[in-house]
Protein backbone atom coordinates (compact mmCIF):
# COMPACT_ATOMS: atom_id res chain seq x y z
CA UNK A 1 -104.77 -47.64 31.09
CA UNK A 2 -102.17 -45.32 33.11
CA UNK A 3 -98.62 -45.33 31.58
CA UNK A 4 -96.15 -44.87 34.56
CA UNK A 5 -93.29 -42.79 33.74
CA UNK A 6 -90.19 -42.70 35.37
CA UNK A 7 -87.18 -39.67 36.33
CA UNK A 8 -84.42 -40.29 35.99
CA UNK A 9 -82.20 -39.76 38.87
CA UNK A 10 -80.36 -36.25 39.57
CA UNK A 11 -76.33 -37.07 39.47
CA UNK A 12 -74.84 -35.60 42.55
CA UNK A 13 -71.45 -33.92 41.94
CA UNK A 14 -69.11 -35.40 44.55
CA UNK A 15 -67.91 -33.21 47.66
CA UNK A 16 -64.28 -33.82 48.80
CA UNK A 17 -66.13 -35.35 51.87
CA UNK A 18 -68.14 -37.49 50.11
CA UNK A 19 -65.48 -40.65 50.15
CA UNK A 20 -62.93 -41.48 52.73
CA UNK A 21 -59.09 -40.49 52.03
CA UNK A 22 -57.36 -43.34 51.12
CA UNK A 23 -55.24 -45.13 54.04
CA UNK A 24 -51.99 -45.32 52.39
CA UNK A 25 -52.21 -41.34 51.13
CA UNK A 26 -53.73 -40.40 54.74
CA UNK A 27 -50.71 -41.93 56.70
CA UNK A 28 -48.11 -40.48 54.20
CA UNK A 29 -49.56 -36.83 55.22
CA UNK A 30 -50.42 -37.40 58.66
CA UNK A 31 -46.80 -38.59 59.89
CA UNK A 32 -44.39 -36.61 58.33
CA UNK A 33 -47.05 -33.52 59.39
CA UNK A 34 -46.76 -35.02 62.93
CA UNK A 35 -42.96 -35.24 62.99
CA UNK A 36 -42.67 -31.61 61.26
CA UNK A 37 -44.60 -30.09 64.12
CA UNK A 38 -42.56 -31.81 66.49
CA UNK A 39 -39.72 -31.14 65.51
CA UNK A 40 -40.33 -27.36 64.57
CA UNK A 41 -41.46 -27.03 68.45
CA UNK A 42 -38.45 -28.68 69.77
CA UNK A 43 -35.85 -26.54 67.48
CA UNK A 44 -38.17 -23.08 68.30
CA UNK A 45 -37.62 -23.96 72.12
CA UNK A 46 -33.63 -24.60 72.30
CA UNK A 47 -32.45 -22.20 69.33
CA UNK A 48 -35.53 -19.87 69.09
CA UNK A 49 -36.04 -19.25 72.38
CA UNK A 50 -33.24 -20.39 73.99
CA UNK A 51 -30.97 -18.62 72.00
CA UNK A 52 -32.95 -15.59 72.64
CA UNK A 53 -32.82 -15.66 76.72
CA UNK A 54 -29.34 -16.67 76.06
CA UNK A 55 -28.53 -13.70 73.57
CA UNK A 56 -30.27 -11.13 76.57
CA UNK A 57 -27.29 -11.85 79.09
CA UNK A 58 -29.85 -11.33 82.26
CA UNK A 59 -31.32 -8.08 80.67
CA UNK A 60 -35.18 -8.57 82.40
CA UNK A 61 -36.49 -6.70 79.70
CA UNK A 62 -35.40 -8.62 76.86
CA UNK A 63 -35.89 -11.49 78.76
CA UNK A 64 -39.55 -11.18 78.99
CA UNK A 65 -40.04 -9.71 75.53
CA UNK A 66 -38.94 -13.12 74.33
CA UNK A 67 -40.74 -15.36 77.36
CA UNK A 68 -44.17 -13.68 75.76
CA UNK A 69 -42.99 -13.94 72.38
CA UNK A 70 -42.78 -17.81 72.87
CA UNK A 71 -45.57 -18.24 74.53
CA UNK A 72 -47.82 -16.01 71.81
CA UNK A 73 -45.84 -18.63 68.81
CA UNK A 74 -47.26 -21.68 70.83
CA UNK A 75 -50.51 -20.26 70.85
CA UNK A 76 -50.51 -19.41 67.32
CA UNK A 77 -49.43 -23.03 66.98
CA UNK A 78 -52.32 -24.41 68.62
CA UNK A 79 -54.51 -22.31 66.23
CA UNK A 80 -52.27 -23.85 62.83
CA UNK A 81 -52.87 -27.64 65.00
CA UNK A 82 -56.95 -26.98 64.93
CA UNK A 83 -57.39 -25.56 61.76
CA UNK A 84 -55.31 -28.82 60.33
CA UNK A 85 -57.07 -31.18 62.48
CA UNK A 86 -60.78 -29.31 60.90
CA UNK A 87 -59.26 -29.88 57.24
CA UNK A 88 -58.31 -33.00 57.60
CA UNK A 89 -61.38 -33.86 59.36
CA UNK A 90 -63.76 -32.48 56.26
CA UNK A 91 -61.38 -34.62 53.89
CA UNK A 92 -61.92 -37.81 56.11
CA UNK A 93 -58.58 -38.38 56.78
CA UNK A 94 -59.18 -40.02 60.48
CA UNK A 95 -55.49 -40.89 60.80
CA UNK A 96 -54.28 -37.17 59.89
CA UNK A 97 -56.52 -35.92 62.11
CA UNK A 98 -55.03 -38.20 65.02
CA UNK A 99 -51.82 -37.28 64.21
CA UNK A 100 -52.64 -33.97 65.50
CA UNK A 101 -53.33 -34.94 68.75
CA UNK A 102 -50.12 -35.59 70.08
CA UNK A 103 -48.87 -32.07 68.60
CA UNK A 104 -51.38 -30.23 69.89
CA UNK A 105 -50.94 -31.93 73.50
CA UNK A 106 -47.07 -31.75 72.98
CA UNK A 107 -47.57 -27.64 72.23
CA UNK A 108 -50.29 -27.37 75.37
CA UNK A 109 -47.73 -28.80 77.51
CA UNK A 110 -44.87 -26.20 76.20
CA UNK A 111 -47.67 -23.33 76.96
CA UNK A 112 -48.35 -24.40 80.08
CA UNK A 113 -44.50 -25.02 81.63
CA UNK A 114 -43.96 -21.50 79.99
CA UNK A 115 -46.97 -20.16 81.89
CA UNK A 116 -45.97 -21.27 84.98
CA UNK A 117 -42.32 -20.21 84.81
CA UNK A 118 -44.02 -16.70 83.88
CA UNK A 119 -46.38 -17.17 87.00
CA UNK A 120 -43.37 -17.94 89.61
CA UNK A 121 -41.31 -15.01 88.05
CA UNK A 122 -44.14 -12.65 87.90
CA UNK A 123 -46.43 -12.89 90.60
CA UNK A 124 -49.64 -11.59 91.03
CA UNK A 125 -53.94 -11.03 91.26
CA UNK A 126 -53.93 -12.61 88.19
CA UNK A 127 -52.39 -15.84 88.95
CA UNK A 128 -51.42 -16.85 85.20
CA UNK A 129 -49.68 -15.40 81.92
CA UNK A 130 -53.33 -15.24 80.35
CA UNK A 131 -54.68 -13.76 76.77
CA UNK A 132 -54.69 -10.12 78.06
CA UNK A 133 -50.96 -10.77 78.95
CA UNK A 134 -49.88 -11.67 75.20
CA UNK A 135 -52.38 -9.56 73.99
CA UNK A 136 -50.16 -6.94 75.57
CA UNK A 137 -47.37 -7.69 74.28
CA UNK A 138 -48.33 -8.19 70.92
CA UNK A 139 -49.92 -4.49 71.12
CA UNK A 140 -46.66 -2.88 73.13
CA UNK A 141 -43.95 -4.60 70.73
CA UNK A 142 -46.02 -4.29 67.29
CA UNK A 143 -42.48 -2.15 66.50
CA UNK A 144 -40.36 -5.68 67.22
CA UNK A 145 -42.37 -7.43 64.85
CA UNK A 146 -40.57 -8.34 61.62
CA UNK A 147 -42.65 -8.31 58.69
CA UNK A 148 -42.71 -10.72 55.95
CA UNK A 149 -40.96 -11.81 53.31
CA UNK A 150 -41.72 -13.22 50.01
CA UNK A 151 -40.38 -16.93 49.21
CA UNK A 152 -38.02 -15.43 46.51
CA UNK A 153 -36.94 -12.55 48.77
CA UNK A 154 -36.35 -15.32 51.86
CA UNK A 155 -33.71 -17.24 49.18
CA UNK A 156 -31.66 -14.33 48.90
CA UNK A 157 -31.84 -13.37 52.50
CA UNK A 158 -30.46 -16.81 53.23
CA UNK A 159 -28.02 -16.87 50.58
CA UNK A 160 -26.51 -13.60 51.96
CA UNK A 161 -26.46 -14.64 55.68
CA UNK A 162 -24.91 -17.89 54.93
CA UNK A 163 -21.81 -14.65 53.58
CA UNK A 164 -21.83 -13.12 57.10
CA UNK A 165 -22.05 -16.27 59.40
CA UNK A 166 -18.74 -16.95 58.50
CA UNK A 167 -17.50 -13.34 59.24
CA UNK A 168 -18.50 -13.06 62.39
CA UNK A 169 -17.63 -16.09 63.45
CA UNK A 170 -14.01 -15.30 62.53
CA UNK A 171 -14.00 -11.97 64.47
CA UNK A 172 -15.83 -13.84 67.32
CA UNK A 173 -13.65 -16.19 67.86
CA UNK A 174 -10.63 -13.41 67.45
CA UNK A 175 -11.90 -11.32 70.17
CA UNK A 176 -13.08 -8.56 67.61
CA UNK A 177 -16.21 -7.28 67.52
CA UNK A 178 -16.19 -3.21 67.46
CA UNK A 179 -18.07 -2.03 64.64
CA UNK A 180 -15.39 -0.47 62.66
CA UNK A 181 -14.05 -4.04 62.69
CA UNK A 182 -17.11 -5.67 61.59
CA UNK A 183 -18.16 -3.08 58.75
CA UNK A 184 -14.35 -3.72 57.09
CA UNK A 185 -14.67 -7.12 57.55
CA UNK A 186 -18.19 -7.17 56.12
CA UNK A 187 -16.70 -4.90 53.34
CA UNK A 188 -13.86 -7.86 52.24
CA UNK A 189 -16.29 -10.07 51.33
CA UNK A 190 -18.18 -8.11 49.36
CA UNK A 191 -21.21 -5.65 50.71
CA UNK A 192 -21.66 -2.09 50.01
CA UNK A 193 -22.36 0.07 52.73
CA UNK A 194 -25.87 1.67 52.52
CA UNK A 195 -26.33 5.29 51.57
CA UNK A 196 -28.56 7.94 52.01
CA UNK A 197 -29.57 11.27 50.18
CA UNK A 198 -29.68 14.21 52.26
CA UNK A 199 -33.96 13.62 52.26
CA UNK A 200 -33.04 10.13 53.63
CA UNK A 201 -34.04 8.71 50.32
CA UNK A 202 -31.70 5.18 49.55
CA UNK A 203 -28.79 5.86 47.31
CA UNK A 204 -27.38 2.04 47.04
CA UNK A 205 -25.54 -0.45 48.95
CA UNK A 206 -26.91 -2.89 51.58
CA UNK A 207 -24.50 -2.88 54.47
CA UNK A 208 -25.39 -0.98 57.43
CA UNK A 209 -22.96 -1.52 61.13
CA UNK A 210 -23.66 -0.07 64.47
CA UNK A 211 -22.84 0.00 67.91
CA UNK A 212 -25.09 -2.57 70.69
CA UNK A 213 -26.79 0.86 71.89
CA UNK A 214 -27.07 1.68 75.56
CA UNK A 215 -29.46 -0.14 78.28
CA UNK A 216 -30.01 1.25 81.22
CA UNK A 217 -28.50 -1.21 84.07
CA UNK A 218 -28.79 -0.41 88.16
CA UNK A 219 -28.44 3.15 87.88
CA UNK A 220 -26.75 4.31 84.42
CA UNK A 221 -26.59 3.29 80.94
CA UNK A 222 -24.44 0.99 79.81
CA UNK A 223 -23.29 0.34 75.81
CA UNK A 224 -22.41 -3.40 75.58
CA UNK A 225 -19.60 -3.75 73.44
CA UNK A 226 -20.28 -5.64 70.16
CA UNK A 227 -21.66 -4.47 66.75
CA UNK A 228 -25.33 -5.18 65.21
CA UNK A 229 -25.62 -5.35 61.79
CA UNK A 230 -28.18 -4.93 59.23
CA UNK A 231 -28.53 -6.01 55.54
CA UNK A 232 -30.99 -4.64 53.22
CA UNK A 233 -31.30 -7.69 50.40
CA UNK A 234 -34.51 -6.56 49.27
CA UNK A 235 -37.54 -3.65 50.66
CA UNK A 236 -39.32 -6.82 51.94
CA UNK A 237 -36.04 -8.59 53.55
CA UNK A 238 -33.05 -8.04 55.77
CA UNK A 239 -30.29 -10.03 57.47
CA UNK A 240 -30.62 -8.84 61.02
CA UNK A 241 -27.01 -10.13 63.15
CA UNK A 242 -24.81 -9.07 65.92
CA UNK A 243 -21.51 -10.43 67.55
CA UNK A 244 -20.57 -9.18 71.01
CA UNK A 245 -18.23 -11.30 73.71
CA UNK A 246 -20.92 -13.65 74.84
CA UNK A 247 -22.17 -15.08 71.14
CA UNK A 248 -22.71 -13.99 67.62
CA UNK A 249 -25.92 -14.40 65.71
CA UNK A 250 -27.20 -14.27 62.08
CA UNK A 251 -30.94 -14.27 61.27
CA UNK A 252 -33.38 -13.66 58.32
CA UNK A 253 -36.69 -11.42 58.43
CA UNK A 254 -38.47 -8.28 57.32
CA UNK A 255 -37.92 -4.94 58.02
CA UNK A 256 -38.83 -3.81 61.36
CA UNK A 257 -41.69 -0.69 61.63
CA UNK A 258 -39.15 1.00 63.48
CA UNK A 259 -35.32 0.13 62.97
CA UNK A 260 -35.58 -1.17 59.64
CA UNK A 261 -32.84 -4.11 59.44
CA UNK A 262 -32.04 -3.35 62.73
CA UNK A 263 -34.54 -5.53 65.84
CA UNK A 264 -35.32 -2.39 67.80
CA UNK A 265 -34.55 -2.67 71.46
CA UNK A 266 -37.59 -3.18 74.04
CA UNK A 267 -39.05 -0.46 76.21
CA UNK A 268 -42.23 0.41 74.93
């Protein structure tokens, strides 16, 4: 007489793919995610972009600096759109991952109208604005690439561009915008101009006001009138802003490699 034992079974520990996301916690991801995208392509194309070509006055230079600086953010927003789709794939959350569908088509179509307004402004053998062409750039205007900031750093950053806006608005509308102007003005409300030791080490204040610098235009250079200005809030953040005749504008970023708080100009 055989006695027949029995194992028990092995308990598997469950994987987060191992049971389908729930509908009602799926949809509340997937739709505000889709809108999000949406609407952070829409806003990056009128007052990213837009502003930008608008804010170069028909400088070509600038002009194409920020065409291929477009077209590299909707690429890296095709990459973002994939890895999400993966995730949410791996988490079976079906209607998540359709919801990045329609992003990723609305950012391919972006790309591609870019790519063929670079294509009828820059003809050539190669027919398209391809990798190798924002590859380029990326690699020729490494020194126009803000770096970045920490969440806490980005607050105060914020906090003191929502001071200038105001300022330079004022002047703008005024008709003032020479930089002695715009450092007093800057001064009212509160900054410190930055200072230096005679090794260039940082003595205090924040404030720093220049001129628009000269571009070269036909057959001279040219210095725009206007002021730029540049606000050290922390080592990691800046207020970078100008105001000339055309428009004013106040942004948030990281120090530039070369410049600091101050976007240097193209021409590498």
């Amino acid at each position: 007489m055989t006695a027949s034992s029995t194992e028990p079974r092995r308990r598997r520990g469950r994987r987060p793919w191992s049971r389908r996301t729930p509908r009602a916690a799926d949809l509340a991801i997937g739709i505000p995610l889709l809108l999000l995208e949406a609407g952070s392509l829409v806003l990056d194309a009128m007052f990213g972009h837009g502003l930008e070509i608008w804010a170069a006055q028909g400088n070509s230079g600038q002009i194409e600096t920020a065409d291929l600086a477009y077209m590299a953010r909707l690429q890296n927003f095709l990459v973002v759109v994939l890895v999400v789709a993966v995730l949410a794939l791996v988490s079976r959350a079906p209607w998540t991952v359709l919801s990045q569908v329609p992003a990723a088509i609305l950012a391919g179509v972006m790309l591609t109208a870019a790519q063929h307004s670079w294509d009828r402004s820059h003809p050539g053998p190669t027919g398209s604005a391809s990798e190798g062409a924002v590859s380029r750039y990326r690699e020729n205007n490494a020194f126009r690439m803000p770096g970045e900031m920490s969440p806490e750093s980005a607050q105060d950053a914020q906090r003191d561009a929502d001071r200038v806006e105001p300022v330079l608005e004022r002047l703008w509308e005024s008709g003032t915008w020479d930089p002695r102007s715009v450092r007093e003005a800057l001064l009212e409300v509160g900054f410190q101009e930055e200072r230096f030791g005679p090794k260039g080490e940082r003595l205090g204040g924040t404030l720093g006001v220049r001129n628009m610098g000269s571009r070269f235009e036909t057959d001279h250079y040219v210095t725009p009138e206007g002021a730029l200005v540049g606000i050290r809030v922390h080592d990691d953040a800046c207020v970078t802003a100008f105001v000339q005749k055309a428009n004013y504008v106040v942004k948030t970023n990281g120090p530039y490699i070369e410049g600091g708080c101050f976007e240097p100009p193209a021409g590498h």
